[in-house]
N, C-alpha and C. Protein backbone atom coordinates (compact mmCIF):
# COMPACT_ATOMS: atom_id res chain seq x y z
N UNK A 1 19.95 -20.46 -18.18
CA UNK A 1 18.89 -19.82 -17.41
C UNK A 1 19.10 -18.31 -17.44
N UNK A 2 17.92 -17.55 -17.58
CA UNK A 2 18.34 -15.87 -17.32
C UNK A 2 18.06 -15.52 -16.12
N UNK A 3 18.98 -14.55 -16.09
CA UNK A 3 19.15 -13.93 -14.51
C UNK A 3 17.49 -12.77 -15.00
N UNK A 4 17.07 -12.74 -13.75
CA UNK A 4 15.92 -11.91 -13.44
C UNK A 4 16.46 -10.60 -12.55
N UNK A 5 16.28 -9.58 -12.89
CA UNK A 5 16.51 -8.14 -12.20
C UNK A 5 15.50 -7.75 -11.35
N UNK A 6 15.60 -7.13 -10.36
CA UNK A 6 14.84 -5.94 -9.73
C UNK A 6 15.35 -4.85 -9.45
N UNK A 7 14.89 -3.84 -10.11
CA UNK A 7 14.95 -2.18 -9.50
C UNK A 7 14.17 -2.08 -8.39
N UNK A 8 14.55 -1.81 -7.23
CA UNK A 8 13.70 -1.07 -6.20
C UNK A 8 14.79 0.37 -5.96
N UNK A 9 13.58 1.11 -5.49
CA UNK A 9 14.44 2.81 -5.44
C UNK A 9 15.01 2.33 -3.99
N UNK A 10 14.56 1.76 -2.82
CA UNK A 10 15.04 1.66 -1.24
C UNK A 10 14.85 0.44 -0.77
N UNK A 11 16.05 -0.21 -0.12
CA UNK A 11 15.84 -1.31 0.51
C UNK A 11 15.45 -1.38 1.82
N UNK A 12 15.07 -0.18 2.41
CA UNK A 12 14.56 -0.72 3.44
C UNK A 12 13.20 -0.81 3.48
N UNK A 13 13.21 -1.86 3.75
CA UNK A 13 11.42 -2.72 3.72
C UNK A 13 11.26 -2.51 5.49
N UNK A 14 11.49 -2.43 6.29
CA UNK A 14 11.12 -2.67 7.67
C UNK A 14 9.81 -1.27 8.39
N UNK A 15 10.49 -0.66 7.67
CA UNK A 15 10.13 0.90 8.47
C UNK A 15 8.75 1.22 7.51
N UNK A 16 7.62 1.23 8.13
CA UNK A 16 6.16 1.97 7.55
C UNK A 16 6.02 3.05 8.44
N UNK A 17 5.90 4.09 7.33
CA UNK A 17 5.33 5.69 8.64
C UNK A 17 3.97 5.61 8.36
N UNK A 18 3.05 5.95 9.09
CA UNK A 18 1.45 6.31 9.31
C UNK A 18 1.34 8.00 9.15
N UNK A 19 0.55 8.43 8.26
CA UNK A 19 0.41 9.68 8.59
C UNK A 19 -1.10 9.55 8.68
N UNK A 20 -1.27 10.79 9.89
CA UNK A 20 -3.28 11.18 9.71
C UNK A 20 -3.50 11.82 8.91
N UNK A 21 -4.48 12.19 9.02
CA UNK A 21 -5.08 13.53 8.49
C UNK A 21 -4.60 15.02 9.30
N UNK A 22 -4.28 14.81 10.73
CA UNK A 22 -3.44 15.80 10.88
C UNK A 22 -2.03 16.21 10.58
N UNK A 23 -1.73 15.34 10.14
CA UNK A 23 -0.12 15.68 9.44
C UNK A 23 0.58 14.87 10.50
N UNK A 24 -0.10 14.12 11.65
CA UNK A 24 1.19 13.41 12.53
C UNK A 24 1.63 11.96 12.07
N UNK A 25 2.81 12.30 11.76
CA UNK A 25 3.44 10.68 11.61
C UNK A 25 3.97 9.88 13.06
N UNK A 26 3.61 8.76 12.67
CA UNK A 26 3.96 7.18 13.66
C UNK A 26 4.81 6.19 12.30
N UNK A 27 6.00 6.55 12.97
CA UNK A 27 6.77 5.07 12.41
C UNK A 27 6.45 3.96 13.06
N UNK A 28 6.51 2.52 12.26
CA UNK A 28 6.36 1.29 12.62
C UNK A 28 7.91 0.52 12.10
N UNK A 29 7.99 -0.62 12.48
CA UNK A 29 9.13 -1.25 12.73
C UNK A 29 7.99 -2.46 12.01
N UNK A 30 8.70 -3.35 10.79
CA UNK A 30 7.80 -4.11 9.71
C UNK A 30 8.39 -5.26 10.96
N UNK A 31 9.67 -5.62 11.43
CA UNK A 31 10.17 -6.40 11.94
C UNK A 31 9.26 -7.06 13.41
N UNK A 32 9.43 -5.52 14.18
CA UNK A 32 8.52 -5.31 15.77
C UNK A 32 7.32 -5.65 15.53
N UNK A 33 6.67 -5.81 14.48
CA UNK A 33 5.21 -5.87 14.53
C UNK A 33 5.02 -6.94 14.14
N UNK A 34 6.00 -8.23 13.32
CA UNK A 34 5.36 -9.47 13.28
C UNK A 34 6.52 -10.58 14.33
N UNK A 35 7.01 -9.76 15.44
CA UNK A 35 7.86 -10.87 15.97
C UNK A 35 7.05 -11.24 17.24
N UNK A 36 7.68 -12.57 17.26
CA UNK A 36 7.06 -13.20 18.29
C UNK A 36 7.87 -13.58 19.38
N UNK A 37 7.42 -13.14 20.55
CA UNK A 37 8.43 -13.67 21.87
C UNK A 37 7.66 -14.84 21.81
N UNK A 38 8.66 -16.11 21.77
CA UNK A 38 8.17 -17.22 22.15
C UNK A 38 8.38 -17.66 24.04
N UNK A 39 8.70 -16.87 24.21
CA UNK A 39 9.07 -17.24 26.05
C UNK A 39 7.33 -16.49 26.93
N UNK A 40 6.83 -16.18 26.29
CA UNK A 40 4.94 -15.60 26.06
C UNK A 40 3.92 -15.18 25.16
N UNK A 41 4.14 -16.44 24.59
CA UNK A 41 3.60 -16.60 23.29
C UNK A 41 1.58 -16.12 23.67
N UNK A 42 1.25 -16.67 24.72
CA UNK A 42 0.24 -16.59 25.11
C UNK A 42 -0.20 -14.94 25.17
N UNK A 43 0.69 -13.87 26.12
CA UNK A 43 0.74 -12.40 25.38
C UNK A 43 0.20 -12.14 24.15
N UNK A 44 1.58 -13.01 23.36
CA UNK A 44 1.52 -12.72 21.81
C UNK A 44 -0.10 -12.74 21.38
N UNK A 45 -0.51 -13.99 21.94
CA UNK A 45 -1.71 -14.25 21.40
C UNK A 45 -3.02 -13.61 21.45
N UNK A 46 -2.87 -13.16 23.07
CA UNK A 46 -4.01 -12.53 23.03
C UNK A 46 -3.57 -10.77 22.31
N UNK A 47 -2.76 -10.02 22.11
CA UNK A 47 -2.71 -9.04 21.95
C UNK A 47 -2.47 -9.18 19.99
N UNK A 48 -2.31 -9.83 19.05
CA UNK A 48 -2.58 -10.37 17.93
C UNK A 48 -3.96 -9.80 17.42
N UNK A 49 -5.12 -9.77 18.10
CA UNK A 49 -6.23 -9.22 16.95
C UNK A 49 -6.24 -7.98 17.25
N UNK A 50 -5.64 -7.01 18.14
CA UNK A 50 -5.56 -5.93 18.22
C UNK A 50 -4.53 -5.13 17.13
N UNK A 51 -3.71 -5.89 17.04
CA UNK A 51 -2.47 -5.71 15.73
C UNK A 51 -3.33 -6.01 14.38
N UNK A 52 -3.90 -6.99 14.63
CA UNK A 52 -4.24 -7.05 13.05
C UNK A 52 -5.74 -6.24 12.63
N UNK A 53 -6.03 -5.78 14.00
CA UNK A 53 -7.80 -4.77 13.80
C UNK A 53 -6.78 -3.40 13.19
N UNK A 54 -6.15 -2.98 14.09
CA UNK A 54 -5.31 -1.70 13.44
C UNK A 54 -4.72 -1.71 12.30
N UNK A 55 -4.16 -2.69 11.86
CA UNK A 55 -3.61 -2.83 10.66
C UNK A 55 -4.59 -2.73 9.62
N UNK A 56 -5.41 -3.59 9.74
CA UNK A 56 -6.58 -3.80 8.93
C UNK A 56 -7.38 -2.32 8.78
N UNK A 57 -7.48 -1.60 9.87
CA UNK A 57 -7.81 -0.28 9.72
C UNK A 57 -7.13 0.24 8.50
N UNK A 58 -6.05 0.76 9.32
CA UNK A 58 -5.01 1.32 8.49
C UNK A 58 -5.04 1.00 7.11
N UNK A 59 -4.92 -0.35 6.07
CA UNK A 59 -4.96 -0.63 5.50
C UNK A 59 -6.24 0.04 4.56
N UNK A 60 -7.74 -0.13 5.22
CA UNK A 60 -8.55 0.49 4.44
C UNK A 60 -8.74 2.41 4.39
N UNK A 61 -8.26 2.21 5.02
CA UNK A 61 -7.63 4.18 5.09
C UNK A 61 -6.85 4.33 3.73
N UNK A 62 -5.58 3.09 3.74
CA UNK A 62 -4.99 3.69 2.65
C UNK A 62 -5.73 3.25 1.39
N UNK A 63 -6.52 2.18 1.26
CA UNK A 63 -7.21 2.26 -0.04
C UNK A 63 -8.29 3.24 0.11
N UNK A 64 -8.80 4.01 0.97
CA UNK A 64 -9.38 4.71 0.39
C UNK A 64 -8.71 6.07 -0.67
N UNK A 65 -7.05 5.85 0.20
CA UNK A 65 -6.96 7.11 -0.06
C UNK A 65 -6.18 7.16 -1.71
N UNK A 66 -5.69 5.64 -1.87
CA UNK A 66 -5.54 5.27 -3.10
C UNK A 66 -6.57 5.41 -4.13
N UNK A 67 -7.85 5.09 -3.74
CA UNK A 67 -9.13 5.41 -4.43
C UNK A 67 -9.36 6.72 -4.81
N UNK A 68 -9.33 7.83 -3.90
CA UNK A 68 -9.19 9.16 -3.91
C UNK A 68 -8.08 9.60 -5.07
N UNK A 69 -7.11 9.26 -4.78
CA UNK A 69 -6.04 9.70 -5.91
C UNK A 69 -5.99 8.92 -7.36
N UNK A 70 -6.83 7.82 -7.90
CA UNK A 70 -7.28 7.43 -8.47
C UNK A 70 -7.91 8.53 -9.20
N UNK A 71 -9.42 8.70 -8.47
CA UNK A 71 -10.65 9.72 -8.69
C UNK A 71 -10.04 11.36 -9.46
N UNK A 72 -8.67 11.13 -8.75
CA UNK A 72 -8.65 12.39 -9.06
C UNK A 72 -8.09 12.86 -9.93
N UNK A 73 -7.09 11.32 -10.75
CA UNK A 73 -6.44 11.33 -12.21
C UNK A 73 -6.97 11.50 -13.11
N UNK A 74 -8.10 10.76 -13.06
CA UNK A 74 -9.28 10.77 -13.87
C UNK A 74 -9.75 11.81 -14.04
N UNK A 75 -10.29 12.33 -13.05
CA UNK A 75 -10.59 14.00 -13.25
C UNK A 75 -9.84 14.89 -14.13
N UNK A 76 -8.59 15.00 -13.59
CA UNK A 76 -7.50 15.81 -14.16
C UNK A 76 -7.19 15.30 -15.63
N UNK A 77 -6.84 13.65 -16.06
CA UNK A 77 -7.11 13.63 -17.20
C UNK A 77 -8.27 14.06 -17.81
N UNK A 78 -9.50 13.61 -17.38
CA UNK A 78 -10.77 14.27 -18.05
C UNK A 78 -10.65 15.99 -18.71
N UNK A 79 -10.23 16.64 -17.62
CA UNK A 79 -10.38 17.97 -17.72
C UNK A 79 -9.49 18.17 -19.01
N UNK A 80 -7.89 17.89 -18.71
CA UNK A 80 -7.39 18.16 -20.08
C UNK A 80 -7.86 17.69 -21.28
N UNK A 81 -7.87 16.59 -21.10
CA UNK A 81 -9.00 16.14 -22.53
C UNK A 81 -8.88 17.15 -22.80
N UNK A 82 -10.63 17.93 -22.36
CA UNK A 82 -11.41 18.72 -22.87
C UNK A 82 -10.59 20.03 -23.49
N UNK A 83 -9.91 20.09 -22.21
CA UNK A 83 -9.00 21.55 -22.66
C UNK A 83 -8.33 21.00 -24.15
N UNK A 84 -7.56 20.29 -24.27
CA UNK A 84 -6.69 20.19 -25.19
C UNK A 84 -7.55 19.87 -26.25
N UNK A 85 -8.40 19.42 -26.36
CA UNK A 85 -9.31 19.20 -27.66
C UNK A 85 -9.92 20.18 -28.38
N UNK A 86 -10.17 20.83 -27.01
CA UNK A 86 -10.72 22.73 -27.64
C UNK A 86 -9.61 23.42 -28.19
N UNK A 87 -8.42 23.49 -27.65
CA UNK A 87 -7.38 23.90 -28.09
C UNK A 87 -7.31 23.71 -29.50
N UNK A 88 -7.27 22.29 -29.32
CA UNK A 88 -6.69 21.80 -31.11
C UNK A 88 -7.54 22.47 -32.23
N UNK A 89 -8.72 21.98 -31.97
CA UNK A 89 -9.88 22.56 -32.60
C UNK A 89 -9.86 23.91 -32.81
N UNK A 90 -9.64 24.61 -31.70
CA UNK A 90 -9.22 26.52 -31.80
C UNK A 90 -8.16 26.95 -33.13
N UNK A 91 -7.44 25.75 -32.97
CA UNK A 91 -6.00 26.34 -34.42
C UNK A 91 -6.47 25.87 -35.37
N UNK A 92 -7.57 24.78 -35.38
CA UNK A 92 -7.99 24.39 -37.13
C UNK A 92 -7.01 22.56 -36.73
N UNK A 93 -6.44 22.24 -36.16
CA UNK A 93 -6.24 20.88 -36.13
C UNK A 93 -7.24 19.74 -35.56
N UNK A 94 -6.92 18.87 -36.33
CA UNK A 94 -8.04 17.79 -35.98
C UNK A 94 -7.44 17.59 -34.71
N UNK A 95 -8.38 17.44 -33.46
CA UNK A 95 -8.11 16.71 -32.63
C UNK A 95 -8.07 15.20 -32.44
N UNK A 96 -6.97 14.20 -32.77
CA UNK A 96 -6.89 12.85 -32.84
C UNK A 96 -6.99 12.51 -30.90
N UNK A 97 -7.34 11.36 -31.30
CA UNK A 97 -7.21 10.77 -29.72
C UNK A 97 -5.52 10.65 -29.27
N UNK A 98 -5.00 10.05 -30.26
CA UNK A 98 -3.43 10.13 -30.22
C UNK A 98 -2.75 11.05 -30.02
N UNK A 99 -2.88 12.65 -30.28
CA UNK A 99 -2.53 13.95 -30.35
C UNK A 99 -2.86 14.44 -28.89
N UNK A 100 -4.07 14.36 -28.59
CA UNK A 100 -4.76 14.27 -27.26
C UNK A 100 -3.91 13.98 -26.42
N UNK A 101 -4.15 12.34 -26.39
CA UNK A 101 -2.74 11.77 -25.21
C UNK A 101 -1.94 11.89 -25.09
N UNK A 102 -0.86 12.49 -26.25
CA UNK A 102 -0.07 12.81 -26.31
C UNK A 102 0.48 14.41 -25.81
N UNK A 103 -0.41 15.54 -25.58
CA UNK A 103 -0.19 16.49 -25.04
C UNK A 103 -0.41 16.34 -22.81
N UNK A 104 -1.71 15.26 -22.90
CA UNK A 104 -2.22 15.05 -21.47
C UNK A 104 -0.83 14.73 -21.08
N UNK A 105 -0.04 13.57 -21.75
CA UNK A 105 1.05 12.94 -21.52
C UNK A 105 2.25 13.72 -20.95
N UNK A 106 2.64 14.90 -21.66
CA UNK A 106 3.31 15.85 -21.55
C UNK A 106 3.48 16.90 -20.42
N UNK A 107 2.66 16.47 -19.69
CA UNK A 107 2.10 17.87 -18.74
C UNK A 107 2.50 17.55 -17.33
N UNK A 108 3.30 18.36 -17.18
CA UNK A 108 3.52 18.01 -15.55
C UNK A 108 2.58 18.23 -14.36
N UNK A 109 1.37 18.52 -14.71
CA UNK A 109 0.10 18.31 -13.65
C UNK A 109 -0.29 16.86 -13.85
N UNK A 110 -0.13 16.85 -15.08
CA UNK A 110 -0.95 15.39 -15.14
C UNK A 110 0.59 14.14 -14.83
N UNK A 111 1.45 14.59 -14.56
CA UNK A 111 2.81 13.68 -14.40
C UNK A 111 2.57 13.46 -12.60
N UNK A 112 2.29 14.99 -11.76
CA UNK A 112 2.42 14.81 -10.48
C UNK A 112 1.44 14.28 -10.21
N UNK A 113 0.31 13.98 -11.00
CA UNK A 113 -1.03 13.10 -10.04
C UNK A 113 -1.06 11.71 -10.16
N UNK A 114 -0.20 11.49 -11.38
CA UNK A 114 0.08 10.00 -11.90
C UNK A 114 1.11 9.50 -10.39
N UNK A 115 2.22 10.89 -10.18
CA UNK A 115 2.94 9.96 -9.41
C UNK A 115 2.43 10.05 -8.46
N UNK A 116 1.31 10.53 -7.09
CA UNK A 116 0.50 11.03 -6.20
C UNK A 116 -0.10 9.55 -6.18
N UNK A 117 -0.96 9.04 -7.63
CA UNK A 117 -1.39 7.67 -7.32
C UNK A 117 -0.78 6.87 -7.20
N UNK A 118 0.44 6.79 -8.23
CA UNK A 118 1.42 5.53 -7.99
C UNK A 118 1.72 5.39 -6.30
N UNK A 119 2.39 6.67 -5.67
CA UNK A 119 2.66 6.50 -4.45
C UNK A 119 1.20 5.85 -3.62
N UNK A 120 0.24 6.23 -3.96
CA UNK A 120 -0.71 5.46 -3.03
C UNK A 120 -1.28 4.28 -3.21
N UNK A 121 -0.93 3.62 -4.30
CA UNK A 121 -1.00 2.26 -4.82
C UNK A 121 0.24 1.06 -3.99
N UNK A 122 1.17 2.17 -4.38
CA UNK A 122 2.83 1.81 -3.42
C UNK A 122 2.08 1.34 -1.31
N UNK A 123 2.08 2.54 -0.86
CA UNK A 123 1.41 2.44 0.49
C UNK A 123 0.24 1.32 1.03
N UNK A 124 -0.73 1.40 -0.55
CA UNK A 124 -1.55 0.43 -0.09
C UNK A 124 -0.65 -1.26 0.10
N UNK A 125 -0.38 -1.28 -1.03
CA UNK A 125 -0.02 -2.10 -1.00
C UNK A 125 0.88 -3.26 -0.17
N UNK A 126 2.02 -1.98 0.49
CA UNK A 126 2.83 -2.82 1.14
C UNK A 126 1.89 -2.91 2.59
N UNK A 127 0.59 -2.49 2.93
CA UNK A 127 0.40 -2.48 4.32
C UNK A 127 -0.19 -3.79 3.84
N UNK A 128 -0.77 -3.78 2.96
CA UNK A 128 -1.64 -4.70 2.44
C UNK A 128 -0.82 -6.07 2.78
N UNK A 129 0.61 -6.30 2.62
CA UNK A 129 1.02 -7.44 2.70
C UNK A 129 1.36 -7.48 4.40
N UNK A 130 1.73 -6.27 4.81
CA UNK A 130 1.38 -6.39 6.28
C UNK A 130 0.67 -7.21 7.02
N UNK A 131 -1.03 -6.61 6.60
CA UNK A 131 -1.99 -7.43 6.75
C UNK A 131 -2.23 -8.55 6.78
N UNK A 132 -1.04 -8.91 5.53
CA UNK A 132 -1.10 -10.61 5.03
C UNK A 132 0.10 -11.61 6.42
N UNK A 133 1.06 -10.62 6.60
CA UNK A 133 2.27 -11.33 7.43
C UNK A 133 1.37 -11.53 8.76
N UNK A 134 0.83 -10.47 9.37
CA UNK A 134 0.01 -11.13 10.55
C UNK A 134 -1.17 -11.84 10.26
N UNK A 135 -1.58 -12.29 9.14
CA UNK A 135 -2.63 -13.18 9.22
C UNK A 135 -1.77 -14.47 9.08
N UNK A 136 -0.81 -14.54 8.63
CA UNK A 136 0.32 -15.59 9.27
C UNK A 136 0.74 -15.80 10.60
N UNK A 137 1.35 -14.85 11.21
CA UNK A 137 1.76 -14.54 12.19
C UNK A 137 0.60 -15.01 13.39
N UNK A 138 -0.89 -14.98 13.03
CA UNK A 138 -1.45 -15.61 13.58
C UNK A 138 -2.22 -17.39 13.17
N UNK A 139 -2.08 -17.19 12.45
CA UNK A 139 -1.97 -18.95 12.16
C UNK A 139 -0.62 -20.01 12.91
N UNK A 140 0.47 -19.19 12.83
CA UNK A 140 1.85 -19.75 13.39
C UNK A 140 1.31 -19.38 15.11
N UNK A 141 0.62 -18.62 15.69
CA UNK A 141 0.48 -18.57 17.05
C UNK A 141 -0.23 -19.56 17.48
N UNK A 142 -1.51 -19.98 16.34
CA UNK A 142 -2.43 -21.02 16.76
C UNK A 142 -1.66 -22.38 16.69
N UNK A 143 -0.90 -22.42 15.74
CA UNK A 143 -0.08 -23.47 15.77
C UNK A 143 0.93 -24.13 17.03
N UNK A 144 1.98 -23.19 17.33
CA UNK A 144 2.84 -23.00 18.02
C UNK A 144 1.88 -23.43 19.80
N UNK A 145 0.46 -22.52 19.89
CA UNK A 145 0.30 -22.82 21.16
C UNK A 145 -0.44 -24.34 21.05
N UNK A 146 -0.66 -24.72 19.94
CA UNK A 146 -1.14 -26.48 20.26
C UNK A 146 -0.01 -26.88 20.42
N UNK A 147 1.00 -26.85 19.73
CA UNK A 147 2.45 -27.68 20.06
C UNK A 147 2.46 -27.59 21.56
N UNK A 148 2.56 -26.58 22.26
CA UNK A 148 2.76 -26.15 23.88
C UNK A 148 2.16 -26.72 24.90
N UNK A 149 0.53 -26.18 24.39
CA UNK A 149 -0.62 -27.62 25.16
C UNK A 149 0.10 -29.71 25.20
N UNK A 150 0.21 -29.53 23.46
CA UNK A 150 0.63 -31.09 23.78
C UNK A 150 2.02 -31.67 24.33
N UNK A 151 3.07 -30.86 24.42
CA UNK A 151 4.38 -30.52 25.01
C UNK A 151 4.17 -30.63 26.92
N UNK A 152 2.98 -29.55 27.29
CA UNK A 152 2.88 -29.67 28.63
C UNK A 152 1.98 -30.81 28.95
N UNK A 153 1.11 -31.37 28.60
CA UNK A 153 0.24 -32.47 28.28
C UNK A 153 1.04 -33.45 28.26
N UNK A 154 1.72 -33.90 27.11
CA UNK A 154 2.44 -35.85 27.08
C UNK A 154 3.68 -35.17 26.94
N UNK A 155 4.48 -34.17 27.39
CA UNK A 155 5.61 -34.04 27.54
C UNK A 155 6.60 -34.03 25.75
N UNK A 156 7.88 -34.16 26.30
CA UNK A 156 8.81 -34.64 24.82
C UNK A 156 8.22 -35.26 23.73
């Protein structure tokens, strides 16, 4: 059998920061936000779509903003294109598509927007599974409080 690897740059998975648009960050606790006191589960329950409306917010915030940095690779690749094609063309070289990509490739504007999206692909994503743990987190509540009903109901 082969062993399977993962690179991750940080293991800590628990901690999500929120930033606004004003520059204020809110850390979250990945842990605090899907645990459940079972000694008031009923709490749990009713305060559950308020966790998952915010989240769910949050979540489309960050795809937009993944979308945005998307929009804006594109752009920035677009633009060089052009530049670099005029370029080539300016010295008498054919501009190939390969030659092309190969200079866009090179360019540390076009390196920091690549990593600008990656990071917001990164963000979406992990809220995204956020999203997913409390839509668990509430299926296990609906669960858990029928067990309770039929527990106080016919007992053992």
């Amino acid at each position: 059998m082969k062993k399977t690897k993962v690179y991750v740059n940080d293991l800590d998975m628990d901690k999500i920061t929120v930033v606004d648009y004003n520059g204020q960050y809110q850390e979250y606790s990945v842990n605090d936000l899907v645990y459940v006191d079972e000694t008031n589960y009923q709490k749990e329950f009713i305060e559950q779509p308020a966790k998952y409306a915010f989240w769910t917010s949050v979540l489309q915030q960050a795809k937009r903003v993944q979308a945005e940095q998307e929009d804006q690779l594109k752009q920035t690749h677009d633009r060089m294109y052009n530049e670099a094609y005029n370029a080539l063309k300016d010295q008498g070289i054919k501009p190939t598509k390969d030659l092309i990509e190969a200079q866009i490739g090179q360019s540390d504007e076009y390196f920091q927007a690549k990593q600008r999206t990656n990071e917001a692909d990164y963000s979406a994503g992990r809220v995204a599974y956020l999203v997913k743990a409390l839509e668990q987190r509430a299926n296990m509540l609906q669960s858990y409080g029928a067990d309770q009903r039929k527990v106080n109901t016919y007992g053992n």
